[in-house]
N, C-alpha and C. Protein backbone atom coordinates (compact mmCIF):
# COMPACT_ATOMS: atom_id res chain seq x y z
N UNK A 1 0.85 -1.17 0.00
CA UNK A 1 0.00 0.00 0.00
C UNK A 1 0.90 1.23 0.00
N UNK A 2 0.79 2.03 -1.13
CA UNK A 2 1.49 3.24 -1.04
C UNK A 2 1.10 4.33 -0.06
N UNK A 3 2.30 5.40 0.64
CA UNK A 3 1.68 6.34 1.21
C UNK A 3 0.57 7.38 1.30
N UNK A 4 0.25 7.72 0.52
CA UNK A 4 -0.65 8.43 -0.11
C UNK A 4 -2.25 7.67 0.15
N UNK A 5 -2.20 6.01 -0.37
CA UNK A 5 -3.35 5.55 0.11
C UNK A 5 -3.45 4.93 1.47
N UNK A 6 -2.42 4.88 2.70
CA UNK A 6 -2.57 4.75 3.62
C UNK A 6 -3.39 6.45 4.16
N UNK A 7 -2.60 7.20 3.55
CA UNK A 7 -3.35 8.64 4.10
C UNK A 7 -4.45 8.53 3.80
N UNK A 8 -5.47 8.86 2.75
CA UNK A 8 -6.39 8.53 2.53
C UNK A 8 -7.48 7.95 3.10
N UNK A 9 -6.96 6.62 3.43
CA UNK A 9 -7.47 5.65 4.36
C UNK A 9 -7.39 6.20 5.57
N UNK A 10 -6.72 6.47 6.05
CA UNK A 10 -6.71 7.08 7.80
C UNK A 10 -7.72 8.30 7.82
N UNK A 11 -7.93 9.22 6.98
CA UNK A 11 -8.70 10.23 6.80
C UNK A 11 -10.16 9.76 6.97
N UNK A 12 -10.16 8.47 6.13
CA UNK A 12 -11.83 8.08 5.94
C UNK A 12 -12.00 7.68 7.49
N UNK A 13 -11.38 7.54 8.82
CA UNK A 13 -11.91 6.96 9.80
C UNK A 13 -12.23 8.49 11.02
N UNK A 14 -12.28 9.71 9.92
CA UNK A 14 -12.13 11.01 10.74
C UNK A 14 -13.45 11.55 10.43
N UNK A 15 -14.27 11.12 9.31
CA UNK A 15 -15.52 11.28 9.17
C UNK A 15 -15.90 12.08 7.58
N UNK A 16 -17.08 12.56 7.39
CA UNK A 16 -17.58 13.19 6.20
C UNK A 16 -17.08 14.70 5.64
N UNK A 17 -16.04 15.36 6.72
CA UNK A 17 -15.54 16.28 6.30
C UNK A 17 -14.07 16.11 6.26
N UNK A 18 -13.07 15.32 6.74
CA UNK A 18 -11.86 15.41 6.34
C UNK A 18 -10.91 14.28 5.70
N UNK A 19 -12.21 13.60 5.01
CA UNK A 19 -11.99 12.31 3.99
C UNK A 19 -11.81 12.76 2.43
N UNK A 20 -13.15 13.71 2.31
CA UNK A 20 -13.65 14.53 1.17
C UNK A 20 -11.95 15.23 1.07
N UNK A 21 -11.98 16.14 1.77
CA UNK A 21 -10.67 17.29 1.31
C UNK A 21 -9.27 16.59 0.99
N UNK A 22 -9.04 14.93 2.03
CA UNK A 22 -7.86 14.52 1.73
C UNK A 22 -7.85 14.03 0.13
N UNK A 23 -9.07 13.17 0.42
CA UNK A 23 -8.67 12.61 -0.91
C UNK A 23 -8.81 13.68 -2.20
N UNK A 24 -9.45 14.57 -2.56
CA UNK A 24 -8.81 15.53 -3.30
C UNK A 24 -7.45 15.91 -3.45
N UNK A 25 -6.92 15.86 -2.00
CA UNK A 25 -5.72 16.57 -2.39
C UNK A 25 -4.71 15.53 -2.49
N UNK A 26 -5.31 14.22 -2.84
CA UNK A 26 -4.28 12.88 -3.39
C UNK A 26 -3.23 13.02 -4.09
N UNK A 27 -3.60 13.89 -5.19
CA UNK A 27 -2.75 14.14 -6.33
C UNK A 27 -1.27 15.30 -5.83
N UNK A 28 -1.62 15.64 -5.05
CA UNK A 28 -0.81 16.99 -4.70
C UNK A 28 0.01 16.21 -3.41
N UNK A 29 -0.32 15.23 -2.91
CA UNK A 29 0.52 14.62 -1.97
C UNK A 29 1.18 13.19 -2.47
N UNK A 30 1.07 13.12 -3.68
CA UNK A 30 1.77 12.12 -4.10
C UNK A 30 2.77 12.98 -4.94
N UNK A 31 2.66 14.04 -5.17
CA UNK A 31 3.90 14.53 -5.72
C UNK A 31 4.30 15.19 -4.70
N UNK A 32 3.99 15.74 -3.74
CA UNK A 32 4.98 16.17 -2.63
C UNK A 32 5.39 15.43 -0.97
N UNK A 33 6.30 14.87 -1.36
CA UNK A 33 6.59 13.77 -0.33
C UNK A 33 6.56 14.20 1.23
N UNK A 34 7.00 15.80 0.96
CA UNK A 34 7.27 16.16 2.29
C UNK A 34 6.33 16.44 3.01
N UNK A 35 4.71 17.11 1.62
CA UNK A 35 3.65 17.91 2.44
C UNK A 35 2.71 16.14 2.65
N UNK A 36 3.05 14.61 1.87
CA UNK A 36 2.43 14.09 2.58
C UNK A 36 3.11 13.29 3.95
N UNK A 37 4.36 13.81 4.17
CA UNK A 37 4.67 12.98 5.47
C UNK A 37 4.35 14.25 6.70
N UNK A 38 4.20 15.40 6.41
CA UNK A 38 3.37 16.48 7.51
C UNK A 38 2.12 15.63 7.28
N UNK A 39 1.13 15.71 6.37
CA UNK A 39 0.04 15.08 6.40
C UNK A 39 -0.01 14.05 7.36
N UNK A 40 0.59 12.94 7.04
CA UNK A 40 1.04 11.58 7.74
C UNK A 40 0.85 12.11 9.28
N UNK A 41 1.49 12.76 9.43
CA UNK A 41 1.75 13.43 11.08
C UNK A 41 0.61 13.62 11.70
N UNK A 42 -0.01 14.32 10.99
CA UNK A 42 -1.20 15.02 12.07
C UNK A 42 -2.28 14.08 11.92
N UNK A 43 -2.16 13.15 11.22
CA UNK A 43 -3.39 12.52 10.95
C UNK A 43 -3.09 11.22 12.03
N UNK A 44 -1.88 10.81 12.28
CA UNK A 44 -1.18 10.04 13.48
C UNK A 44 -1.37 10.64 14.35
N UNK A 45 -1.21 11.74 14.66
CA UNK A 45 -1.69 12.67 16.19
C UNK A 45 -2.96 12.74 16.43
N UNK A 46 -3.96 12.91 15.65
CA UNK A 46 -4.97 12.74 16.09
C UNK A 46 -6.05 11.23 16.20
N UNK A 47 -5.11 10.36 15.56
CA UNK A 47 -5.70 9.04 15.83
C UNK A 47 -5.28 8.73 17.36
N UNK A 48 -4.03 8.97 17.81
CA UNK A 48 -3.55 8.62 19.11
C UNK A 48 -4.26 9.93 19.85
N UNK A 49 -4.74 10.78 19.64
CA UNK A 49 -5.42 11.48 20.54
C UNK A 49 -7.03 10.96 20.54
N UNK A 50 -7.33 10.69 19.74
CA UNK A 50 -8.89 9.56 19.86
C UNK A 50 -8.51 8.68 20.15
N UNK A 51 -7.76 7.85 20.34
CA UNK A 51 -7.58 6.86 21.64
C UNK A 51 -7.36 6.82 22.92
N UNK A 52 -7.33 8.07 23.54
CA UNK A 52 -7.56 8.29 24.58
C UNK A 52 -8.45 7.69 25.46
N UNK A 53 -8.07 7.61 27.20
CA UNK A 53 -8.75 6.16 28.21
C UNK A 53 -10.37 7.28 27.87
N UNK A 54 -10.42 8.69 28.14
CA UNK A 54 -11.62 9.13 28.29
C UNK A 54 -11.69 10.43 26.98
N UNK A 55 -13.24 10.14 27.00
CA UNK A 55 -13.60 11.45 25.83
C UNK A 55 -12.83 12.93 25.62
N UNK A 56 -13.38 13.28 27.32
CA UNK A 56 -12.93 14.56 27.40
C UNK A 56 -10.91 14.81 26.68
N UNK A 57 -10.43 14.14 27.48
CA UNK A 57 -9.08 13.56 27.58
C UNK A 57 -8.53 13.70 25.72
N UNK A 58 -9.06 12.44 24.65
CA UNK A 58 -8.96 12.55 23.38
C UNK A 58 -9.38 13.61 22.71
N UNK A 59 -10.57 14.14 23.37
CA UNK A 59 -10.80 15.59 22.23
C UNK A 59 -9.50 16.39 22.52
N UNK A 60 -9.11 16.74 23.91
CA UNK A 60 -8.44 17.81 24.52
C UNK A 60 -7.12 17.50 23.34
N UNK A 61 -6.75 16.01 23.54
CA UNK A 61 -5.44 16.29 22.79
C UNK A 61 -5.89 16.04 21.21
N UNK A 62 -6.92 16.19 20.93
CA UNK A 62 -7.03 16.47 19.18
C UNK A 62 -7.04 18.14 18.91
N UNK A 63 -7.18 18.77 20.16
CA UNK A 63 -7.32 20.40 19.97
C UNK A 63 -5.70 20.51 20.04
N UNK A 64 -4.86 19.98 20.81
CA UNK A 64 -3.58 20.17 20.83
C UNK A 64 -2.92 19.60 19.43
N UNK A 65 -3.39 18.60 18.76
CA UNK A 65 -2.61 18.42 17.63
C UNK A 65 -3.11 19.72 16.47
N UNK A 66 -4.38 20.32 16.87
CA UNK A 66 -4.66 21.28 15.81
C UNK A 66 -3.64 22.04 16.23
N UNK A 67 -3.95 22.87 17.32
CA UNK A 67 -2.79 23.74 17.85
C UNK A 67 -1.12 24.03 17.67
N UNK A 68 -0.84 22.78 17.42
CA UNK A 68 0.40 22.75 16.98
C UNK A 68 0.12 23.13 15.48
N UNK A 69 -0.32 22.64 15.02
CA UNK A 69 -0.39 23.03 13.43
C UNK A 69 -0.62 24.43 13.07
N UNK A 70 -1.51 25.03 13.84
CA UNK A 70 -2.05 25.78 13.54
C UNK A 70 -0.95 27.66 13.89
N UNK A 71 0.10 26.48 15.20
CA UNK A 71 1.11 27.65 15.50
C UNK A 71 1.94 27.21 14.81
N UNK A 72 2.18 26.34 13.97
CA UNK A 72 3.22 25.92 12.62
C UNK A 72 3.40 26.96 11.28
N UNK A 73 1.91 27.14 10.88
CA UNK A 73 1.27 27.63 9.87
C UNK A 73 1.28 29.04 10.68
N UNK A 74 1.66 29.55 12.06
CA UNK A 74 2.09 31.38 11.94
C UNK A 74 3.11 31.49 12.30
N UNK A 75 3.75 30.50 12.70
CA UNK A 75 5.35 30.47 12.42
C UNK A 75 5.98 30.94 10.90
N UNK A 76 4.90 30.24 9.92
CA UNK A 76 5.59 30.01 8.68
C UNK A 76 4.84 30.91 7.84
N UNK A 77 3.75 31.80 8.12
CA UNK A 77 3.51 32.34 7.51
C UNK A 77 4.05 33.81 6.55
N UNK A 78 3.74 33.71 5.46
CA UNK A 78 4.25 34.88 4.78
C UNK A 78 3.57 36.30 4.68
N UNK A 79 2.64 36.13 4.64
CA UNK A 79 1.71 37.40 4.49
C UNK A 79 0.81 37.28 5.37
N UNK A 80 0.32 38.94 5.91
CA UNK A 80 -0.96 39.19 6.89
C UNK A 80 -1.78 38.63 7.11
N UNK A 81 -2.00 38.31 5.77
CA UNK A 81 -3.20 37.28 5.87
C UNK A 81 -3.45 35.92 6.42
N UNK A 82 -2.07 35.26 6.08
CA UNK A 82 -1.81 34.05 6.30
C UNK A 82 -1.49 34.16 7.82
N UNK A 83 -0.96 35.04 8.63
CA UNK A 83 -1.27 34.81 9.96
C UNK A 83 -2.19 35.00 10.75
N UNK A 84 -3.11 36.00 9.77
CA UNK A 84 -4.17 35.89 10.53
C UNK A 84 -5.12 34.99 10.91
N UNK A 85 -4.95 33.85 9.93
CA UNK A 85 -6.19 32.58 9.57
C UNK A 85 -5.27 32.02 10.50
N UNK A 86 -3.76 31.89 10.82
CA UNK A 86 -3.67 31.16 11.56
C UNK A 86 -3.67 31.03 13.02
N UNK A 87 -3.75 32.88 13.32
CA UNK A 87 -4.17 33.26 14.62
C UNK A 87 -5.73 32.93 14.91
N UNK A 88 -6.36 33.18 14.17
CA UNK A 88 -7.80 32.74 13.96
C UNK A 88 -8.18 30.88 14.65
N UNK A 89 -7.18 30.23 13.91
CA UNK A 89 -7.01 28.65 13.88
C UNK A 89 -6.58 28.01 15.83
N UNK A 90 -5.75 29.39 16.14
CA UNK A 90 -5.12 29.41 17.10
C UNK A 90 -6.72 30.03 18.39
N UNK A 91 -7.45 30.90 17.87
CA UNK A 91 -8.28 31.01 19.04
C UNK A 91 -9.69 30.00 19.21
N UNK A 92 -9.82 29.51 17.66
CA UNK A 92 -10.39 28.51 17.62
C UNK A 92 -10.09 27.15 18.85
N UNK A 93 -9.15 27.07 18.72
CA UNK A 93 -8.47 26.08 19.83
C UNK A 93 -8.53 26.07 20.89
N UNK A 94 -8.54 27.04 21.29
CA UNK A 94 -8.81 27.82 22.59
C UNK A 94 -10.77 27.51 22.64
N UNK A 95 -11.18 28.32 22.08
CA UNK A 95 -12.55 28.41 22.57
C UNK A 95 -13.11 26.34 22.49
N UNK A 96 -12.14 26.17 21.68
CA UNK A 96 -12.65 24.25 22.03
C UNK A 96 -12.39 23.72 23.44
N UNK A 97 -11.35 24.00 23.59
CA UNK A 97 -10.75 23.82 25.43
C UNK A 97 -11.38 24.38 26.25
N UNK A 98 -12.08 25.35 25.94
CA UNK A 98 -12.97 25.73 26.93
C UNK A 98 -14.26 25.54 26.98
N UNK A 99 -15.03 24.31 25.89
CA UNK A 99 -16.09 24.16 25.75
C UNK A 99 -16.09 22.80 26.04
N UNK A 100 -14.48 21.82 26.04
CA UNK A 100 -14.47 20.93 26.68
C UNK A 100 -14.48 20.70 27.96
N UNK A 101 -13.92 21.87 28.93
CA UNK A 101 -14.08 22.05 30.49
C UNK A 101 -15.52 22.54 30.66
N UNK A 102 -16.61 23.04 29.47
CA UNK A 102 -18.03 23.13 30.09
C UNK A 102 -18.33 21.80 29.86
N UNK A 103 -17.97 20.81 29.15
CA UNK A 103 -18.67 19.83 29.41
C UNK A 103 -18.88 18.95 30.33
N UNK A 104 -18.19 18.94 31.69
CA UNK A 104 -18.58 17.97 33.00
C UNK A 104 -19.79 18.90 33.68
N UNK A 105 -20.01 20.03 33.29
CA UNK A 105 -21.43 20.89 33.80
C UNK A 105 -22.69 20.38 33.22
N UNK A 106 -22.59 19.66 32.12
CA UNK A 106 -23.49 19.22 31.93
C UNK A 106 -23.69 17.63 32.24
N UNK A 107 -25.00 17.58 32.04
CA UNK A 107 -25.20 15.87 32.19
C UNK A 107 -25.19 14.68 31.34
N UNK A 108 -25.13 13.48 31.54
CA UNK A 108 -24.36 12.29 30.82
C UNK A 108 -25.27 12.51 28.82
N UNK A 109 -25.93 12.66 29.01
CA UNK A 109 -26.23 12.95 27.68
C UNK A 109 -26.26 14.23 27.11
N UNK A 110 -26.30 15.39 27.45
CA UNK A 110 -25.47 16.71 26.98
C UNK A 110 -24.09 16.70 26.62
N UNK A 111 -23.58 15.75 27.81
CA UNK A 111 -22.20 15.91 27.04
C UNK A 111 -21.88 14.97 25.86
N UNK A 112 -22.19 14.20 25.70
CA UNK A 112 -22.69 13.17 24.35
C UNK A 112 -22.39 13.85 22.96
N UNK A 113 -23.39 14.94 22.99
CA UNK A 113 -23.66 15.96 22.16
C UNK A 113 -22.85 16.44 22.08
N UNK A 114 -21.88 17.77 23.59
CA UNK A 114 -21.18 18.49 23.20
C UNK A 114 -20.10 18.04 23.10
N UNK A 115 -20.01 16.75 22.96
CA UNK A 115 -18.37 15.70 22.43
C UNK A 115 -18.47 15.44 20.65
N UNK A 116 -19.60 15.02 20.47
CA UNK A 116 -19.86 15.03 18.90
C UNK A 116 -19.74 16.54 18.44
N UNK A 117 -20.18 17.71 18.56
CA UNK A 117 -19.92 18.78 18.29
C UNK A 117 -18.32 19.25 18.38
N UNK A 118 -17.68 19.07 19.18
CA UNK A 118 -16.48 19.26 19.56
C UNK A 118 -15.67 18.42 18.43
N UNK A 119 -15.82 17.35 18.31
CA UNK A 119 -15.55 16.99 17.19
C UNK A 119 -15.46 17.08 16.12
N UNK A 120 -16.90 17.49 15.56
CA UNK A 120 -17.35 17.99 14.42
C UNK A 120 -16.68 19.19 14.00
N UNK A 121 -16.33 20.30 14.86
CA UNK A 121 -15.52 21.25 14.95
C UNK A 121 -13.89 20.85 14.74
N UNK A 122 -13.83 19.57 15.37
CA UNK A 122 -11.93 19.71 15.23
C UNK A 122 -11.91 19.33 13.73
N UNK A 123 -12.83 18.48 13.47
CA UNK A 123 -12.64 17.84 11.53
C UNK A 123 -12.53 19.05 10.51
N UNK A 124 -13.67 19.91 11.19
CA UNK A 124 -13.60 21.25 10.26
C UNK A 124 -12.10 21.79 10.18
N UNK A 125 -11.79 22.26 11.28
CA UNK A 125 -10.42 23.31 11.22
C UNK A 125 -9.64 22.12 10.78
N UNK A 126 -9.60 20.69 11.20
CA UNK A 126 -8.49 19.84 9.92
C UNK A 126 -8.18 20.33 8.72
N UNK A 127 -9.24 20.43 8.52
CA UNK A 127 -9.74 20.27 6.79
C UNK A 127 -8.94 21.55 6.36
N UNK A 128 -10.02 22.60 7.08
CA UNK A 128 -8.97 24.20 6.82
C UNK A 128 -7.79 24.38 6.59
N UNK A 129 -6.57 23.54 7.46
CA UNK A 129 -5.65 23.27 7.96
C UNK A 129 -4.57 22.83 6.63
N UNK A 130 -5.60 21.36 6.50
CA UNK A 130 -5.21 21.01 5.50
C UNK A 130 -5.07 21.71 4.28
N UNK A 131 -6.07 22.13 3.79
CA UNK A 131 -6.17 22.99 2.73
C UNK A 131 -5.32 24.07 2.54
N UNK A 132 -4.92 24.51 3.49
CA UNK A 132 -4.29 25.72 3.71
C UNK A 132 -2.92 25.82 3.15
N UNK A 133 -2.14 23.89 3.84
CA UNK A 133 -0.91 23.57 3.76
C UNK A 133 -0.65 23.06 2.29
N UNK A 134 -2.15 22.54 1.91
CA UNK A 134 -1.89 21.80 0.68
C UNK A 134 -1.89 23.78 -0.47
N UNK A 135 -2.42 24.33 -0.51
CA UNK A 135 -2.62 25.46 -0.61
C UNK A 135 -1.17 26.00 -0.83
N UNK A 136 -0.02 26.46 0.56
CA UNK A 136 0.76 26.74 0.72
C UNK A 136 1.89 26.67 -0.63
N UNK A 137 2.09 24.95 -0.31
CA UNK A 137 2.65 24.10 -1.21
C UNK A 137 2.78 24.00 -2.43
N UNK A 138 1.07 23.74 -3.03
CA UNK A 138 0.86 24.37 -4.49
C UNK A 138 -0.03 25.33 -4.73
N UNK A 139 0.42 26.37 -4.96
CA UNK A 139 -0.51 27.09 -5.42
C UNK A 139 -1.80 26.96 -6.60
N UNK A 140 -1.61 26.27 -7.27
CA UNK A 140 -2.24 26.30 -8.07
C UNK A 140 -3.64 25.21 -8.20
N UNK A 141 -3.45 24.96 -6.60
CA UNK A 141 -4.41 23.71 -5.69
C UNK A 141 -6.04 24.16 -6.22
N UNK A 142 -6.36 24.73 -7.29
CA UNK A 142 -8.12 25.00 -6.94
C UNK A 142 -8.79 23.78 -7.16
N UNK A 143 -8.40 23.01 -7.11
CA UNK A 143 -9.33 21.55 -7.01
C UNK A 143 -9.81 21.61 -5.78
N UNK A 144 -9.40 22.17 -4.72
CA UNK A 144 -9.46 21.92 -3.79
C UNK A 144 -10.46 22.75 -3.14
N UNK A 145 -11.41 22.13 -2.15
CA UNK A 145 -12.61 23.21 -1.61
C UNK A 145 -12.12 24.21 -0.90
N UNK A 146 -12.97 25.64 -0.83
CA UNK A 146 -12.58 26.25 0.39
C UNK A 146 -12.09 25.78 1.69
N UNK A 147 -11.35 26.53 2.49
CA UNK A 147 -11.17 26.31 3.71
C UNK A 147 -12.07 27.40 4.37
């Protein structure tokens, strides 16, 4: 199995929004080895952060693997813009961590919800993430959906 379709494959177990964007950007990570072994990375960080013993626990460190990325991408950014989406990416993260500490306020099935939501949210900014880097890389990426 080549790299590219192990990525792929790992993507499809992250759900309906960051399966769609990888595999689009198949083509663009089989010619760039480096942007798919970053790929490789975060998509390994956040599988070992959904394996976590408890919910709260795995989301927390799937906001930390965004986080890192997301202070990667304003490390590396070139223009205003580009740090701003990634300061943006960066308070995003934040307001997840703090919607994961409201969740023991609520009760066993509220938090249910605000764990699937929390989720649903980290797949999004993946995707962004992704796009962004695949973006970075090649410019000339418009196959690729908005972020």
């Amino acid at each position: 199995m080549g790299k590219v379709t192990a990525i792929v494959k790992a993507a499809a177990r992250f759900g309906p929004v960051v399966y769609p964007v990888v595999k689009k950007g198949a083509v663009m990570l089989r010619e760039n080895p480096e942007l798919a072994s970053q790929v490789q990375r975060l998509l390994n960080g956040l599988s070992k952060a959904r394996a976590a013993r408890s919910r709260p626990e795995g989301l927390r460190r799937s906001v930390e693997v965004l986080r890192g990325q997301a202070q990667r991408a304003l490390a590396g950014a070139d223009t205003p813009a580009e740090a701003a989406r990634a300061e943006g990416w960066l308070l995003q993260a934040d307001k997840l961590d703090s919607a994961i500490d409201l969740m023991s306020l609520h009760d066993r099935k509220a938090q249910t919800a605000d764990a699937a939501a929390i989720e649903a949210r980290v797949e999004e900014l993946f995707a962004q993430i992704f796009t962004a880097l695949v973006r970075r890389d090649d410019p000339d990426a418009a196959q690729l959906p908005p972020a």
